[in-house]
Protein backbone atom coordinates (compact mmCIF):
# COMPACT_ATOMS: atom_id res chain seq x y z
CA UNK A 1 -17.54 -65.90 -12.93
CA UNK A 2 -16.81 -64.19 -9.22
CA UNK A 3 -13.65 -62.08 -9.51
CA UNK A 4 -12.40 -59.36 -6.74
CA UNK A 5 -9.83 -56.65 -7.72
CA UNK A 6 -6.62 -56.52 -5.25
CA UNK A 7 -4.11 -53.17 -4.75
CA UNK A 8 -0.80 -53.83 -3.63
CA UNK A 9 1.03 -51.14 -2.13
CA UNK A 10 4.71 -50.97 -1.40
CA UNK A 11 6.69 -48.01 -0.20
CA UNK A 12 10.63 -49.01 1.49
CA UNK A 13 12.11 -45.91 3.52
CA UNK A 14 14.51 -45.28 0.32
CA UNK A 15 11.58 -44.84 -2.32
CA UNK A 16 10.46 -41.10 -2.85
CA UNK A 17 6.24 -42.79 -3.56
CA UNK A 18 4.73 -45.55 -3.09
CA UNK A 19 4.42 -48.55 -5.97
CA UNK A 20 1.01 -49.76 -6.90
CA UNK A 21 -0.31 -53.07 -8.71
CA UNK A 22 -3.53 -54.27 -9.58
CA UNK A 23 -4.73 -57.84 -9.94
CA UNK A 24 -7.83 -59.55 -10.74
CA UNK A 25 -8.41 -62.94 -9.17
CA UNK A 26 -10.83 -65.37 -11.18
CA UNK A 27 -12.31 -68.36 -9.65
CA UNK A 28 -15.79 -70.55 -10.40
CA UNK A 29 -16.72 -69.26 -6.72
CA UNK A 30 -15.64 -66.63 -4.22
CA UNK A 31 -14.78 -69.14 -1.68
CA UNK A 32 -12.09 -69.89 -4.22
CA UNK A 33 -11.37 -66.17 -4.97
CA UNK A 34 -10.24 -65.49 -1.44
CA UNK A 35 -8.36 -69.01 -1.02
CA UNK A 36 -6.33 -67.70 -3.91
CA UNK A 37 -5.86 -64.27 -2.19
CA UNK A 38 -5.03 -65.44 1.01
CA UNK A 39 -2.60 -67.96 -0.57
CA UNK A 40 -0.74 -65.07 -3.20
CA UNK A 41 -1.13 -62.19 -1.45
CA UNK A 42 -2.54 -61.91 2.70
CA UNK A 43 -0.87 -64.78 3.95
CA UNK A 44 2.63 -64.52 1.72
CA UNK A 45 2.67 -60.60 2.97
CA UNK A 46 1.76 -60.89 6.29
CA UNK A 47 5.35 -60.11 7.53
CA UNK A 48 6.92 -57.57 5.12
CA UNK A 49 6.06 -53.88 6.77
CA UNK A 50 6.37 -51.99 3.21
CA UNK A 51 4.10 -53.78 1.37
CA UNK A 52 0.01 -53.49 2.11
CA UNK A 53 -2.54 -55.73 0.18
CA UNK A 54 -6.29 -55.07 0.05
CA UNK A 55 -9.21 -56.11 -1.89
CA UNK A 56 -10.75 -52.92 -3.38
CA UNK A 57 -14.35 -53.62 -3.26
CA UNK A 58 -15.90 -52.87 0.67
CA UNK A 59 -18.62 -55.93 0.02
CA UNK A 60 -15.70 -58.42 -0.81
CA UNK A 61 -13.32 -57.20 1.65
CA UNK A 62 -16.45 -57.96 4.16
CA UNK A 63 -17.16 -61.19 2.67
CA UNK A 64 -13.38 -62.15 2.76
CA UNK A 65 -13.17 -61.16 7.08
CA UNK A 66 -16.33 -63.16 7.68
CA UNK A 67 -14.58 -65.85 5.18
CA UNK A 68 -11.22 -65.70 7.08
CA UNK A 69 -12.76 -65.40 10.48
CA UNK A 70 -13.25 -69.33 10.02
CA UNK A 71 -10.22 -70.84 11.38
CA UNK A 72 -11.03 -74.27 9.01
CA UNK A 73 -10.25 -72.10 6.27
CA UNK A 74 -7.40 -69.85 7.70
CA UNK A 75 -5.81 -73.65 8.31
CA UNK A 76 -6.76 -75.56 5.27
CA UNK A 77 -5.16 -73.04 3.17
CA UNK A 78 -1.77 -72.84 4.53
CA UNK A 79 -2.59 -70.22 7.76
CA UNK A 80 0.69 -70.58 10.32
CA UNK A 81 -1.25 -72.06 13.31
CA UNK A 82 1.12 -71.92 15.90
């Protein structure tokens, strides 16, 4: 079963260090995997300037830019197209 491991990062001007978290997301296919992370994490963050969201592994983060570089997907999955 695909999976891809995602650090969240969130420092406000008031905290002394930085928070981190660590999720796995679990899907039957990666397509899947990075719906789910675009949906939870990339797209729900995409405004808030002390929190940053990545997908730890370099060959899934590359996988996920070609992914999102489709604007069928950015759309179908809740993207803002305006």
């Amino acid at each position: 079963m695909p999976k891809i491991n995602v650090r969240t990062r969130s420092k406000n001007w008031w905290d002394k260090a930085p928070t981190f978290k660590f999720d796995v997301i679990e899907a039957d296919t990666f397509e899947k995997c990075f719906e789910i992370y675009f949906k939870e994490f990339d797209n729900r963050n995409k405004y808030c300037n002390s929190v940053e969201v990545k997908i730890i592994e370099a060959e899934h983060a590359a996988k996920y830019v070609q992914w999102f570089s489709d604007v069928r997907n950015y759309a179908r999955c809740g993207g803002d197209m305006w």
